[in-house]
Protein backbone atom coordinates (compact mmCIF):
# COMPACT_ATOMS: atom_id res chain seq x y z
CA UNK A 1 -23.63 -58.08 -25.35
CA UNK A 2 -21.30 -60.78 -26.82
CA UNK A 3 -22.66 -59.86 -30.06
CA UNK A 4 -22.16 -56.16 -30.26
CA UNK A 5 -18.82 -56.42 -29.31
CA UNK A 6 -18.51 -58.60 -32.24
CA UNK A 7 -20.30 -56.18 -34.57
CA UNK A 8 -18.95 -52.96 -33.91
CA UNK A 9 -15.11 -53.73 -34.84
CA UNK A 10 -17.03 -55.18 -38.00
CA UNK A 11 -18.73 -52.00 -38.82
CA UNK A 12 -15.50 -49.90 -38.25
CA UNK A 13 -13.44 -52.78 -40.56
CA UNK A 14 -16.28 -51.83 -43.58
CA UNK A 15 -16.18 -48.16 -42.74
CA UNK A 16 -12.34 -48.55 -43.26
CA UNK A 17 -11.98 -50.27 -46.15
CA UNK A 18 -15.17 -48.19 -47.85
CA UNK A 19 -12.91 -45.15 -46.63
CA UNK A 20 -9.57 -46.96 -48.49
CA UNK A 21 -11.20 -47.74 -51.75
CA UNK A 22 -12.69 -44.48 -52.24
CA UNK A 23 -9.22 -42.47 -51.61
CA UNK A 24 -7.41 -44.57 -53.99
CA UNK A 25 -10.45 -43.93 -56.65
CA UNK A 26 -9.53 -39.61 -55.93
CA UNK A 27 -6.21 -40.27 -56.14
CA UNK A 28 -6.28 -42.67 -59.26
CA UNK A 29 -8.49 -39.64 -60.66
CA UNK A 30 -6.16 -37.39 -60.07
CA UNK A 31 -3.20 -38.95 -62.05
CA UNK A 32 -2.33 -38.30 -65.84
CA UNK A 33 -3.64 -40.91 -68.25
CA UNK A 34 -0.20 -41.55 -69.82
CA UNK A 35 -0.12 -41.86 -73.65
CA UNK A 36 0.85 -45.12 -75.55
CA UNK A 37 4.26 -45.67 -76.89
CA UNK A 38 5.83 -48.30 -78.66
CA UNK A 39 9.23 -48.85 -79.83
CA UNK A 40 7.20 -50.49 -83.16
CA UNK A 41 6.05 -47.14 -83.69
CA UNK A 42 7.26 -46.13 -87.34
CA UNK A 43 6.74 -44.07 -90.36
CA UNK A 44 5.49 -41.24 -89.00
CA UNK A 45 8.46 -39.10 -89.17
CA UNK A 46 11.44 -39.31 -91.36
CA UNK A 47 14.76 -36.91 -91.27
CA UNK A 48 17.49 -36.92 -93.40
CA UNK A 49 21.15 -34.57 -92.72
CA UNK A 50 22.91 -35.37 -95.95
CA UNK A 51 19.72 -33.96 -98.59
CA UNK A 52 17.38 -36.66 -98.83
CA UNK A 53 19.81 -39.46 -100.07
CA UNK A 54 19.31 -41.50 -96.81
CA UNK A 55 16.44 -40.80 -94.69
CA UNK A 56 15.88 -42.35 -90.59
CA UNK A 57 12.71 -43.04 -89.11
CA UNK A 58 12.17 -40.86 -86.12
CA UNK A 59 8.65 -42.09 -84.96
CA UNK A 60 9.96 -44.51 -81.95
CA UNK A 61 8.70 -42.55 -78.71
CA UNK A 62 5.62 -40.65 -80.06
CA UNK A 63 2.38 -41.64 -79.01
CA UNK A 64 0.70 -44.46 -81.01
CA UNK A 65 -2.19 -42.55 -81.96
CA UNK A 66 -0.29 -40.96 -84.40
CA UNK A 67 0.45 -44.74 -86.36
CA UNK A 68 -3.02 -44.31 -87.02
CA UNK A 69 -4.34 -40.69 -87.51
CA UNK A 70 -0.96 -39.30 -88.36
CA UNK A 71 0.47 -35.68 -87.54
CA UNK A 72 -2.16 -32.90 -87.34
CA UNK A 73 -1.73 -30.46 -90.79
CA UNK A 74 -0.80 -27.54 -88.43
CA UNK A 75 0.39 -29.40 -85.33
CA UNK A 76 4.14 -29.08 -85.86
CA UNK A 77 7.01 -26.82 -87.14
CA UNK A 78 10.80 -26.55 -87.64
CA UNK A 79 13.27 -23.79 -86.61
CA UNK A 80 17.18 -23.52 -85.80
CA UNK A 81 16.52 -25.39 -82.13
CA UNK A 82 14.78 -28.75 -84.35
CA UNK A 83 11.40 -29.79 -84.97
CA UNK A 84 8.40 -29.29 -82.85
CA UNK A 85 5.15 -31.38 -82.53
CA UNK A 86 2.18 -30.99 -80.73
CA UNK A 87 -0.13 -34.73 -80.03
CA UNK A 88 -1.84 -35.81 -76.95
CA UNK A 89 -1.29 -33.89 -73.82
CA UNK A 90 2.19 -32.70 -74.80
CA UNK A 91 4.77 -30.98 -77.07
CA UNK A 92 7.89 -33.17 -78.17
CA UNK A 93 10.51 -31.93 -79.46
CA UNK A 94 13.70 -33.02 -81.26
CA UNK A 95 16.88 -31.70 -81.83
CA UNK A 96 18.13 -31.07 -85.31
CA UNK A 97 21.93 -32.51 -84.34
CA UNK A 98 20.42 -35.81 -82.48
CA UNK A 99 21.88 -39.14 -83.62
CA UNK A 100 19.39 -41.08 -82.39
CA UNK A 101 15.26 -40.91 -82.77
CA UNK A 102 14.82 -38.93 -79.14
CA UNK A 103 12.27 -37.01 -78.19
CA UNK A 104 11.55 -34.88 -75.01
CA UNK A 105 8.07 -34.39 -74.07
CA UNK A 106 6.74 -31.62 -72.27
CA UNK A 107 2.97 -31.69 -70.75
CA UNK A 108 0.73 -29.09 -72.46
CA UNK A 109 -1.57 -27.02 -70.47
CA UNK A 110 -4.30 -26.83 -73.10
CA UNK A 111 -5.97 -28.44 -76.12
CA UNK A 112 -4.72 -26.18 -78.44
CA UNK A 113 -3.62 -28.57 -81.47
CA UNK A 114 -1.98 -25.77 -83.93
CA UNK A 115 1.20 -24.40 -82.85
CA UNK A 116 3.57 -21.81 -85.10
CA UNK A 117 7.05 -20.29 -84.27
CA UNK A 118 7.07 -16.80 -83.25
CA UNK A 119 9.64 -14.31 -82.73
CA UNK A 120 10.24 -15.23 -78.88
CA UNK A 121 9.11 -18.66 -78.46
CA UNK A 122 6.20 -20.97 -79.34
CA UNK A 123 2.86 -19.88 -80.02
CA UNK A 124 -0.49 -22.34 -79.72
CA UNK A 125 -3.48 -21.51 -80.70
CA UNK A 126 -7.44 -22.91 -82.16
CA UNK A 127 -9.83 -22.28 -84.10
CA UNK A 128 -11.83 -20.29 -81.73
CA UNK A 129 -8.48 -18.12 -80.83
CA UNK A 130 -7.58 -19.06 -77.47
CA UNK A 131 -3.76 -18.53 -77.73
CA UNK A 132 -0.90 -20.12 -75.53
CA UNK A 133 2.58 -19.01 -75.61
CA UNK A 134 5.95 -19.97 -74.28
CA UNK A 135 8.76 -17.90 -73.99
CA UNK A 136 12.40 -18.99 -74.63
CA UNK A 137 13.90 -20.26 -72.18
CA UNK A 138 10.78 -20.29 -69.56
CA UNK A 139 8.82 -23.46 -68.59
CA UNK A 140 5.25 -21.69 -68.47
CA UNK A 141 2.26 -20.97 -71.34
CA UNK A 142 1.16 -17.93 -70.67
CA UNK A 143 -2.65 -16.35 -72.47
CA UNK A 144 -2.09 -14.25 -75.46
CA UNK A 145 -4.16 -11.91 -77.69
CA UNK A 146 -6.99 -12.07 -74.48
CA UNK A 147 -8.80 -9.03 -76.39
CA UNK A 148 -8.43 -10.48 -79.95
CA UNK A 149 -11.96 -11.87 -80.16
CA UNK A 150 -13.62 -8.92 -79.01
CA UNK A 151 -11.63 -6.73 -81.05
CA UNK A 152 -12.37 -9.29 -84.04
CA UNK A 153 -16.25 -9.14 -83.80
CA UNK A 154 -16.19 -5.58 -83.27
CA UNK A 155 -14.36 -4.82 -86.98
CA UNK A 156 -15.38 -7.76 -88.59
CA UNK A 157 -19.50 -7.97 -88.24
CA UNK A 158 -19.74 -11.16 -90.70
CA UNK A 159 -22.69 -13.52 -89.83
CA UNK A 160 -21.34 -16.87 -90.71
CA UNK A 161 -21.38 -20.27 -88.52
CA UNK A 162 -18.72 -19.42 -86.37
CA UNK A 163 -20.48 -15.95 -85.43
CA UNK A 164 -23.85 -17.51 -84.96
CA UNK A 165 -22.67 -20.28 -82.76
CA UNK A 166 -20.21 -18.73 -80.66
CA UNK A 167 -20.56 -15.02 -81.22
CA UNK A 168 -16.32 -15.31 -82.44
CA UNK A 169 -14.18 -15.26 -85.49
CA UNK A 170 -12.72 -18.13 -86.80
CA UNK A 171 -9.07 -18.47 -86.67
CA UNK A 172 -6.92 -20.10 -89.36
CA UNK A 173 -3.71 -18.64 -89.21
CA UNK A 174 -1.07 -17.11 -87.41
CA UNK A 175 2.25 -15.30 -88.48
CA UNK A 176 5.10 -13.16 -86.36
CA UNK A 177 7.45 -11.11 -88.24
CA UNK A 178 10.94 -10.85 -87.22
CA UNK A 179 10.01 -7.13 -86.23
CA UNK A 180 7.04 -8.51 -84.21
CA UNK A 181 3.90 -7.31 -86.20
CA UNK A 182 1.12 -9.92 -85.59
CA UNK A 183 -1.17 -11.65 -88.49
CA UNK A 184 -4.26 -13.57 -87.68
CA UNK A 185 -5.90 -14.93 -90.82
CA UNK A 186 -9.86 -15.45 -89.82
CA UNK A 187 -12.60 -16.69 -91.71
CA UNK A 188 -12.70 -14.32 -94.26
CA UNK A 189 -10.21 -11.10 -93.73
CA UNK A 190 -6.50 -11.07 -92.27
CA UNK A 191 -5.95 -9.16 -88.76
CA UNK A 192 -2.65 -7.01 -88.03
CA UNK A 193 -1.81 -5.90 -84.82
CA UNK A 194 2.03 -4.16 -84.22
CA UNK A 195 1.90 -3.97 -80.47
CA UNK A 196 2.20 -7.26 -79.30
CA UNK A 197 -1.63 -7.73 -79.55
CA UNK A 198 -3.04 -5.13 -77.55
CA UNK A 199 -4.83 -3.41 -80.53
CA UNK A 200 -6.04 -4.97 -84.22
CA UNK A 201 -6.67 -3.79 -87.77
CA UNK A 202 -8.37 -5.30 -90.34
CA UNK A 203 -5.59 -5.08 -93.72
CA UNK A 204 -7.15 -7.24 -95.92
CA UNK A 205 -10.75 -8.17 -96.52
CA UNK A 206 -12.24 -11.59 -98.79
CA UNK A 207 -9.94 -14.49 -97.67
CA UNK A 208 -8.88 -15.52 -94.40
CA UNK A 209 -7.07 -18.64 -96.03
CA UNK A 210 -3.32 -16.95 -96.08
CA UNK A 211 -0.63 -18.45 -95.07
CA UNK A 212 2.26 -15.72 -94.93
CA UNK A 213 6.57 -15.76 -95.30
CA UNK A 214 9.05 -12.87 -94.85
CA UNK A 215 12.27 -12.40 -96.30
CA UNK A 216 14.08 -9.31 -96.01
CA UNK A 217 11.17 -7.46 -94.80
CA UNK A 218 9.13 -8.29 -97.72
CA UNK A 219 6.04 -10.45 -97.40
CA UNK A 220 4.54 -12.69 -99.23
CA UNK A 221 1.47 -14.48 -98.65
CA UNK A 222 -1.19 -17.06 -100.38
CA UNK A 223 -4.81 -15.81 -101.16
CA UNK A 224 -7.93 -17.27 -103.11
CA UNK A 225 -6.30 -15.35 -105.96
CA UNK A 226 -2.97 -16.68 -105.98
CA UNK A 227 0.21 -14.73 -103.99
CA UNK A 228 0.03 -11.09 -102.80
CA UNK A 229 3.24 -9.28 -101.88
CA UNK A 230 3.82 -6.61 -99.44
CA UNK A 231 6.83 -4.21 -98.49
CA UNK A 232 5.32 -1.94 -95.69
CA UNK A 233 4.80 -4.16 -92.95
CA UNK A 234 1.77 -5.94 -94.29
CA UNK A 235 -0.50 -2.31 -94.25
CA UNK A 236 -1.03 -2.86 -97.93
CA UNK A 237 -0.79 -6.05 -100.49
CA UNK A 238 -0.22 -6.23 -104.59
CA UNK A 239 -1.15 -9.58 -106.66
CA UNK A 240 1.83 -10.54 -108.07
CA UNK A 241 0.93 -14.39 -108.97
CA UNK A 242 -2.51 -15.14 -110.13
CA UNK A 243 -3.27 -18.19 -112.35
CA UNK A 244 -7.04 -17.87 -111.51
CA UNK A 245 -6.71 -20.31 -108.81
CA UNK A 246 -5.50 -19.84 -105.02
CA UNK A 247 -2.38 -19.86 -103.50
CA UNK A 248 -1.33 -23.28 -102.20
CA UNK A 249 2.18 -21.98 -100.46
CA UNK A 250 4.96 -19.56 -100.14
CA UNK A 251 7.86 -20.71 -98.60
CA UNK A 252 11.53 -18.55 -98.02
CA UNK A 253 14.79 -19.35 -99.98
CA UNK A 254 18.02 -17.84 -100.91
CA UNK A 255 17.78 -14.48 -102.41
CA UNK A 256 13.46 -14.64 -101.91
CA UNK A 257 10.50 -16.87 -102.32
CA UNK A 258 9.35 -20.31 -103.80
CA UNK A 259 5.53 -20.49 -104.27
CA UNK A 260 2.89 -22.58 -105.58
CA UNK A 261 -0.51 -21.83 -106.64
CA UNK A 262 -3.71 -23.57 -108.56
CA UNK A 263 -3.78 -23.08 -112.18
CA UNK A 264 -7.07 -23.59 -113.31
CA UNK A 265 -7.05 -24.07 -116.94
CA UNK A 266 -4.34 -27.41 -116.21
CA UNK A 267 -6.30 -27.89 -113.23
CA UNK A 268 -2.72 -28.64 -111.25
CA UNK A 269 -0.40 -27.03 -108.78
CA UNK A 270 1.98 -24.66 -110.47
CA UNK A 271 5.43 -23.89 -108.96
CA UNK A 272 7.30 -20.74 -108.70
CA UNK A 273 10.19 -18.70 -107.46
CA UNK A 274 11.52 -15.41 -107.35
CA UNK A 275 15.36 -14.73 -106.43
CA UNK A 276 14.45 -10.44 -106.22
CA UNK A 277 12.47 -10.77 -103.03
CA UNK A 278 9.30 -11.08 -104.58
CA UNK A 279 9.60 -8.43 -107.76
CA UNK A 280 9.50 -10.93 -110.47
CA UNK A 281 8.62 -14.77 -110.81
CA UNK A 282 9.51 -17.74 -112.54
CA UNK A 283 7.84 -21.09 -113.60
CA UNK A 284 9.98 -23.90 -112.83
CA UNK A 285 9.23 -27.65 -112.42
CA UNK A 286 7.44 -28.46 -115.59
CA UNK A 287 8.84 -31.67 -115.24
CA UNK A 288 7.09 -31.94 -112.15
CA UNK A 289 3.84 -31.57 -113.45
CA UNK A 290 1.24 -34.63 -114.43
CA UNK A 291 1.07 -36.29 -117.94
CA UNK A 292 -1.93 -34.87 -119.64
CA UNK A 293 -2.22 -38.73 -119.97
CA UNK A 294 -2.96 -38.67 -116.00
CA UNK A 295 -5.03 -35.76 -115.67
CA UNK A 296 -7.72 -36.98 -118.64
CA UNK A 297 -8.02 -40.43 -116.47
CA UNK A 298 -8.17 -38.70 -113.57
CA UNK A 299 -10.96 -35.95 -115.05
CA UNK A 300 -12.94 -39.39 -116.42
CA UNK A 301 -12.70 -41.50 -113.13
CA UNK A 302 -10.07 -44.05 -113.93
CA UNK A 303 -7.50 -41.82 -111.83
CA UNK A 304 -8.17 -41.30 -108.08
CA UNK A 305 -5.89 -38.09 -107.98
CA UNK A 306 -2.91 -36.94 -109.96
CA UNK A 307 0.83 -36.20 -108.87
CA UNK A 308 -0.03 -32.85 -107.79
CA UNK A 309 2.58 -30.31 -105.93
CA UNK A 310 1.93 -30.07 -102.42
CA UNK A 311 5.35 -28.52 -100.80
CA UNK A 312 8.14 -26.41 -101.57
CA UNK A 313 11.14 -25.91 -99.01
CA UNK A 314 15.01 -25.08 -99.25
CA UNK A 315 17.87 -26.82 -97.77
CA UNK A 316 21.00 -25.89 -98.33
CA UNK A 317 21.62 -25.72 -101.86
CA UNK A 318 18.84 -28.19 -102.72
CA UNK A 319 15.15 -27.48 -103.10
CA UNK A 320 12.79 -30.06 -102.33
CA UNK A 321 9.56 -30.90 -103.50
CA UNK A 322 6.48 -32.34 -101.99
CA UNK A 323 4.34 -34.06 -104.48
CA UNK A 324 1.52 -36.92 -103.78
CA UNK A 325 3.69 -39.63 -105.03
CA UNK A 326 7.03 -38.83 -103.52
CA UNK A 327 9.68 -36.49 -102.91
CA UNK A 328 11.67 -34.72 -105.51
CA UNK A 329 15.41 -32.80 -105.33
CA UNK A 330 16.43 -30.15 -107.40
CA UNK A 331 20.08 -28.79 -107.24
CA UNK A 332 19.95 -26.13 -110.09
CA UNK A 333 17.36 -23.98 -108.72
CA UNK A 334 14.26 -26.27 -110.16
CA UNK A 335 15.60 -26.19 -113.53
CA UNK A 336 16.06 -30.51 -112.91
CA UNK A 337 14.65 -32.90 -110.36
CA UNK A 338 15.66 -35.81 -109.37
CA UNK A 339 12.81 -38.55 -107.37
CA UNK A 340 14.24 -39.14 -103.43
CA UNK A 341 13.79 -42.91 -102.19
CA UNK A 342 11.58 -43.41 -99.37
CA UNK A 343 10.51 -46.29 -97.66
CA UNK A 344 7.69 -47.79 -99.18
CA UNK A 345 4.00 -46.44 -97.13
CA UNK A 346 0.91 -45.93 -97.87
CA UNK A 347 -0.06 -42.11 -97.86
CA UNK A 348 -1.56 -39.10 -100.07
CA UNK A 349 2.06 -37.10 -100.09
CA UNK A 350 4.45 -35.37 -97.82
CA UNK A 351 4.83 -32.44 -95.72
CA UNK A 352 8.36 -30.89 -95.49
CA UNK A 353 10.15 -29.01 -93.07
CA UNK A 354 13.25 -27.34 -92.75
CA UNK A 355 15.85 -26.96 -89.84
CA UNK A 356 18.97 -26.01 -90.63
CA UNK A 357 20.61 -29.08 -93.33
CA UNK A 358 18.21 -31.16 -91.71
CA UNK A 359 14.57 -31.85 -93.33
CA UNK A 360 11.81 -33.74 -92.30
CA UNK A 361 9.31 -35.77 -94.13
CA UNK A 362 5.70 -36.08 -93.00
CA UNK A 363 3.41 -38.74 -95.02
CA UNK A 364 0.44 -37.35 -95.22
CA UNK A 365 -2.58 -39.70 -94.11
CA UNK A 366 -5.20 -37.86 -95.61
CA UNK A 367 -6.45 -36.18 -91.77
């Protein structure tokens, strides 16, 4: 008798700590696996206010991933409120007047890594075309373009890899006109949609690789041919670059557009711009380009790459270049450059973006 009273406060003293353990485990399962940060965290983001003379690391607060695999190619954006990136479980954001490398963080519903600007808020989006948006001003994501895929496979009958293994179209791109009208560049056609997504049309069929700008209602956007131009809304497109190579960029300045494309008799990027929205083009940068010096080592092995153009943006009265060894200034409309100083890092070139007088430098880790 002695001993049962013994043993059954025992058993109820395992049954409760059994009981403890396993509600901490839930609850410890429940909680958000924060990211790391570091205040050593550097050169993943530069910004310079005063046109690339002096430039500030902005990395400190971003998650540490990024030291390593860098900034996804699509996974951030600048407007008028700052710059925008999207890493982990979150979106961070930093404002174009801020002093100081801060960044707000907000958690991300999804694990959509692209995200794009559109005409009321911030779009996010994948491959597969599950779309996220956020309205200005709101906290929430909200599903967008539910009926795209369907729509997609029903106009588009393609069998390629993406329609074999998950009966969808692939999405590459995504572009909202200041008037609204939708683009969705797939695998291999762009899709147009003017109300709000509830209905899509297939505008242009062969290349699903455009990236698209708009200035003045006039767009512009790359191709596998070079840069196509349209003035009705994007119903109907006309070639008005074509070196034999594809478009590599169009970008919006003063007056109309900066692009670049592949030339493929020089076998470099080309750059352009056009101060008539679009009508007529000229070559600038020839200074820019590689030493035929460079580009026979490189053709024979002894080169890994050449100094190729990789961006194109405007800031103020400057336009700056993004080439694989550095960033360039030009203050005449690219009829001069002059090379910016960066800190010294290892990297394949530099994205730009554009807010305002402020710009933002990239490196470019080769992901």
């Amino acid at each position: 008798m002695k001993r049962l009273i013994v043993f059954v406060p025992a058993i109820f003293l395992v049954l409760f700590l059994l009981n403890s353990f396993v509600l901490k485990e839930k609850v410890a399962k429940k909680q958000p696996i924060k990211e790391g940060k570091s205040s050593a965290i550097v050169n993943i983001i530069f910004k310079s206010a005063d046109g690339g003379q002096t430039w500030q690391d902005i990395s400190e607060g971003l998650p540490e991933k990024l030291q390593r695999e860098g900034v996804w190619r699509d996974g951030l954006f600048a407007n008028d409120r700052g710059l925008y990136l999207r890493a982990g479980n979150g979106v961070y954001h930093s404002e174009p007047n801020s002093t100081t490398p801060f960044w707000t963080k907000e958690i991300f519903p999804g694990t959509q890594r692209n995200i794009v600007p559109g005409k009321n808020g911030i779009l996010a989006y994948d491959f597969r075309g599950q779309f996220l948006q956020k309205i200005n001003g709101t906290n929430n994501w909200s599903p967008m373009y539910t009926n795209f895929q369907e729509q997609a496979v029903r106009i588009d009958r393609t069998i390629d890899w993406m329609y074999k293994n998950y009966k969808e179209r692939e999405v590459r791109s995504v572009f909202e006109t200041a008037g609204g009208t939708v683009f969705i560049g797939s695998n291999n056609c762009l899709f147009r949609s003017t109300n709000s997504g509830k209905t899509w049309k297939q505008v242009h069929v062969g290349d699903g690789r455009m990236k698209l700008a708009e200035s003045n209602g006039v767009l512009l956007s790359t191709s596998k041919d070079g840069i196509l131009r349209s003035t009705d809304d994007g119903e109907n497109w006309d070639s008005v670059i074509s070196e034999g190579g594809a478009g590599i960029a169009v970008e919006r300045i003063d007056g109309g557009f900066a692009a670049i494309v592949y030339n493929t008799i020089t076998q470099t990027n080309s750059l352009h711009i056009s101060l008539d929205s679009g009508k007529t083009w000229n070559a600038i940068g020839e200074e820019l380009q590689p030493s035929w010096s460079s580009l026979l080592m490189k053709q024979i092995g002894l080169l890994k790459s050449s100094s190729d153009i990789l961006s194109i943006k405007q800031m103020g009265k400057y336009l700056i270049c993004g080439r694989s060894d550095g960033i360039f200034r030009s203050a005449d409309m690219g009829k001069t450059w002059k090379k910016l100083l960066l800190p010294v890092i290892e990297n394949y070139g530099f994205n730009l973006s554009v807010s305002g007088n402020v710009i933002y430098a990239v490196p470019n880790k080769g992901c």
